[in-house]
N, C-alpha and C. Protein backbone atom coordinates (compact mmCIF):
# COMPACT_ATOMS: atom_id res chain seq x y z
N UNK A 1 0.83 -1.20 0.00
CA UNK A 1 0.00 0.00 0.00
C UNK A 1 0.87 1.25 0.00
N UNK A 2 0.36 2.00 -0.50
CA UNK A 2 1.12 3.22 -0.53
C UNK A 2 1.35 3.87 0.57
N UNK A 3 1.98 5.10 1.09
CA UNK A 3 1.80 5.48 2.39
C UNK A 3 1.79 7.03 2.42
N UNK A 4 1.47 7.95 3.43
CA UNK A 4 1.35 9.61 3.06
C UNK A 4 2.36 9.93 3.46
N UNK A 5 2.84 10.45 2.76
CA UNK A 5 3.82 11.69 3.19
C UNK A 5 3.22 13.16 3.59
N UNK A 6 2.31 13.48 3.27
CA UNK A 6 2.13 14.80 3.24
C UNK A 6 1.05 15.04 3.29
N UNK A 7 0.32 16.43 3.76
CA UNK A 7 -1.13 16.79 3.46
C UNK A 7 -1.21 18.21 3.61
N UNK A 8 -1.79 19.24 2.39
CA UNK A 8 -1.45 20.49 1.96
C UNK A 8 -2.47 21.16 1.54
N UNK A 9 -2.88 21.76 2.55
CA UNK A 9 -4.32 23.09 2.30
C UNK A 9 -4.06 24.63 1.75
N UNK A 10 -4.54 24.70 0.93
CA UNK A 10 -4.35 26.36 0.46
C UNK A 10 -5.61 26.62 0.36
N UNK A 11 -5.83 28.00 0.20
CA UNK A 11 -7.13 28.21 -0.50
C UNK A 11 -7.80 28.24 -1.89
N UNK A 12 -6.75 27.55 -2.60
CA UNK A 12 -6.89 26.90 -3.92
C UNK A 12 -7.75 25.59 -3.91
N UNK A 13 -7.08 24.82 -2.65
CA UNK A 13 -7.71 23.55 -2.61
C UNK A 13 -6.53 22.89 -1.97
N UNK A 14 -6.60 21.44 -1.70
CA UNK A 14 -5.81 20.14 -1.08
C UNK A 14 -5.23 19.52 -1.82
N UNK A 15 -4.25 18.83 -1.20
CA UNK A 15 -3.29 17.95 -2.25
C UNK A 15 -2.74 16.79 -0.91
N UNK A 16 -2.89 15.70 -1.78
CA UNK A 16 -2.99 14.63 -0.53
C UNK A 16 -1.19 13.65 -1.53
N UNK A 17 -0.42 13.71 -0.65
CA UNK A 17 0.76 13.46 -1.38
C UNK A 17 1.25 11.50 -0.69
N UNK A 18 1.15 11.07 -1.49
CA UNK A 18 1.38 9.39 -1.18
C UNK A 18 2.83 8.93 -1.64
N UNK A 19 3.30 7.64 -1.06
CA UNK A 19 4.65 7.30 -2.12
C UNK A 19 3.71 6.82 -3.87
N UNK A 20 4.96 6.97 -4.58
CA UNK A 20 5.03 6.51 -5.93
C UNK A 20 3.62 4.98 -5.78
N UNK A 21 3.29 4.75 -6.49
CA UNK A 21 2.61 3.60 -7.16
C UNK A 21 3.19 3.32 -8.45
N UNK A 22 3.35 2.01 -8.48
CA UNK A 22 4.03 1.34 -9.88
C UNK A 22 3.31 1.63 -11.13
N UNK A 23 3.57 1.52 -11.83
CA UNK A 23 3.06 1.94 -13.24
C UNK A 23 3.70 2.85 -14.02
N UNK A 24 2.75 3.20 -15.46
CA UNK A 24 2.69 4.40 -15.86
C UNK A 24 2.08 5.30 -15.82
N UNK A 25 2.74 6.66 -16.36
CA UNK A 25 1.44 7.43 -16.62
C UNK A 25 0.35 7.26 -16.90
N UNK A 26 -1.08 7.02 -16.89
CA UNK A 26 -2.36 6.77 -17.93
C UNK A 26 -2.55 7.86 -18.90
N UNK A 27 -1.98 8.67 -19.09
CA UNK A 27 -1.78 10.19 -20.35
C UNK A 27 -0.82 9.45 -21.24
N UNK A 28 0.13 7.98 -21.10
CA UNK A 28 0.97 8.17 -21.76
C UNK A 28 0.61 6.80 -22.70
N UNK A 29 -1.04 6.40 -21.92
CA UNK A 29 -1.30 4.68 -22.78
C UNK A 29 -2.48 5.82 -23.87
N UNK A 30 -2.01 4.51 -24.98
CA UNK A 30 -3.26 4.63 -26.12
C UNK A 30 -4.60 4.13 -25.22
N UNK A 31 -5.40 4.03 -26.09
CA UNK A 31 -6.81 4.18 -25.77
C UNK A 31 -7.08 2.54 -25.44
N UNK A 32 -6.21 1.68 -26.19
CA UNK A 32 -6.44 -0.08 -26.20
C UNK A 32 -5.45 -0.32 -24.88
N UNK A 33 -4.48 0.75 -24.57
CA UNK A 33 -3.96 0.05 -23.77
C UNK A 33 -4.54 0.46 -22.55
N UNK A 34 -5.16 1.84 -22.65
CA UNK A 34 -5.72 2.18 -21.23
C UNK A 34 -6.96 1.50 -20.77
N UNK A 35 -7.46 1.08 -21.86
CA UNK A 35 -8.68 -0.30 -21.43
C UNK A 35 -8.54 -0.97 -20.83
N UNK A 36 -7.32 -1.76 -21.10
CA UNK A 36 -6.54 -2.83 -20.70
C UNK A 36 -6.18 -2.79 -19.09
N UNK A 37 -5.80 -0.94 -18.90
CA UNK A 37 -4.77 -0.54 -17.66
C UNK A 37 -6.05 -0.75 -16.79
N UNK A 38 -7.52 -0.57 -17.13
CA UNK A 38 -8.31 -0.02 -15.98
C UNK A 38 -8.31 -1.24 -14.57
N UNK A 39 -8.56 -2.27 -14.85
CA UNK A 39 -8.29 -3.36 -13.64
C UNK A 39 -7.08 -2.94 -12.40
N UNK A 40 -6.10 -2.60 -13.32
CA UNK A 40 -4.90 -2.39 -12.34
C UNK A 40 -5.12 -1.14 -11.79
N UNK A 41 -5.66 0.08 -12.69
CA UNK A 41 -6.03 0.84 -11.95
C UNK A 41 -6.89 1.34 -10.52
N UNK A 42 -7.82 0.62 -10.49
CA UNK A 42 -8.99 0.30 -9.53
C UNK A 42 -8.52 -0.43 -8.56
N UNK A 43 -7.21 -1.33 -8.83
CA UNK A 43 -6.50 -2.09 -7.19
C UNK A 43 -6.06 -0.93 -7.28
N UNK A 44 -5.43 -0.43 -7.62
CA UNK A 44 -4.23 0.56 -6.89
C UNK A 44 -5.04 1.57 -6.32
N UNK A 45 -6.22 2.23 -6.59
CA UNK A 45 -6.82 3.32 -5.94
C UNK A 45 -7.63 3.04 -4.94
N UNK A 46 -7.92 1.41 -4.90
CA UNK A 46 -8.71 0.42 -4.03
C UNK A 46 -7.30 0.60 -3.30
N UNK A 47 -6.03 0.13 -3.06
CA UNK A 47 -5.36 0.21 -1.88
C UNK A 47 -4.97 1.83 -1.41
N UNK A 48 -5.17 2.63 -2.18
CA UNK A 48 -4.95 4.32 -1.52
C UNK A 48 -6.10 4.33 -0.89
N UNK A 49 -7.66 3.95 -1.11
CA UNK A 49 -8.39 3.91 -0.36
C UNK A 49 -8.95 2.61 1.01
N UNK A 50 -7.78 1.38 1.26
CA UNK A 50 -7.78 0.80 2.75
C UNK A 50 -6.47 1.34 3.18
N UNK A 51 -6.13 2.35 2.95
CA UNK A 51 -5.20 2.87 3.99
C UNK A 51 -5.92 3.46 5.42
N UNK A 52 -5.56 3.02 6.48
CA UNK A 52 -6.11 2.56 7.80
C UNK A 52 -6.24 4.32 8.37
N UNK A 53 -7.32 4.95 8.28
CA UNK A 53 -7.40 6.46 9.14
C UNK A 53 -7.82 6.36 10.37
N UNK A 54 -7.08 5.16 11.53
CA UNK A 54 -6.44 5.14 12.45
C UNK A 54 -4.87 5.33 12.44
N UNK A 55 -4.25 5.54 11.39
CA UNK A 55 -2.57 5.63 11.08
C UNK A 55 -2.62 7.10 10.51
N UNK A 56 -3.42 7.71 9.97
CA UNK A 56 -3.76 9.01 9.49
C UNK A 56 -3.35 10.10 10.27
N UNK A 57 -1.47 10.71 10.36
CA UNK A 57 -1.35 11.87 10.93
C UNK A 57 -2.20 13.17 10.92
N UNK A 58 -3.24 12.90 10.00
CA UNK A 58 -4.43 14.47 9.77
C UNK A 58 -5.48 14.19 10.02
N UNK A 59 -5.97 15.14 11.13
CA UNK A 59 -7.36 15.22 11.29
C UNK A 59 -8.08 15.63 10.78
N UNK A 60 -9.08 15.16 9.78
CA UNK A 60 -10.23 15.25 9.03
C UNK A 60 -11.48 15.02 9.50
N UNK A 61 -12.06 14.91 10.70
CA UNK A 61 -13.26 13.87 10.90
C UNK A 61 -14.30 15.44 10.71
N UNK A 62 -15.54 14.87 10.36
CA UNK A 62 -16.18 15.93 9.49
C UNK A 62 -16.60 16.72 10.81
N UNK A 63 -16.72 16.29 12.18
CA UNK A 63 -17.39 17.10 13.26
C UNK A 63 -16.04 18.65 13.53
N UNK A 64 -14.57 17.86 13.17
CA UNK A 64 -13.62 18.84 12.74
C UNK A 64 -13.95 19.78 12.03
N UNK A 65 -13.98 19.29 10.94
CA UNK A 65 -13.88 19.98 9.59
C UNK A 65 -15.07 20.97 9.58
N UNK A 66 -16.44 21.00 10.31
CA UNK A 66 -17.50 21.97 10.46
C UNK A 66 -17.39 22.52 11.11
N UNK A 67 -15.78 22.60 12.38
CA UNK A 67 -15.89 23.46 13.12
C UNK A 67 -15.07 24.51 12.99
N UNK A 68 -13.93 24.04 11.50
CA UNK A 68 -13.50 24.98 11.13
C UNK A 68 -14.12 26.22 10.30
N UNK A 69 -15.18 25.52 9.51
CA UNK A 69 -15.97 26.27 8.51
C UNK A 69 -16.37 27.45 8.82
């Protein structure tokens, strides 16, 4: 699984920074091959999403997040 390094608020918006994941670019497959890529794609964003937010150095929980608002 991947793991965070980082987590970055502006008032532009967030940027949630992980290690590398194997692969390629998907900008850099043709259209037959990115068909092909989608399976692998969906584990890999399936394991960025069971990363455990009990290990999560950032507090996000939404009763937070409304009390910043």
């Amino acid at each position: 699984c991947p793991e965070v390094i980082n987590w970055q608020e502006e008032q532009e918006g967030a940027c949630l920074v992980i290690t590398a994941i194997p692969g390629v670019p998907a900008a850099d497959l043709s259209g037959a091959d990115l068909l092909k890529a989608w399976p692998s794609m969906g584990q890999q964003l399936g394991a960025v999403h069971s990363l455990s937010v009990d290990q999560c150095p950032f507090e996000r929980r939404l009763s937070r997040m409304f009390g910043r608002a």
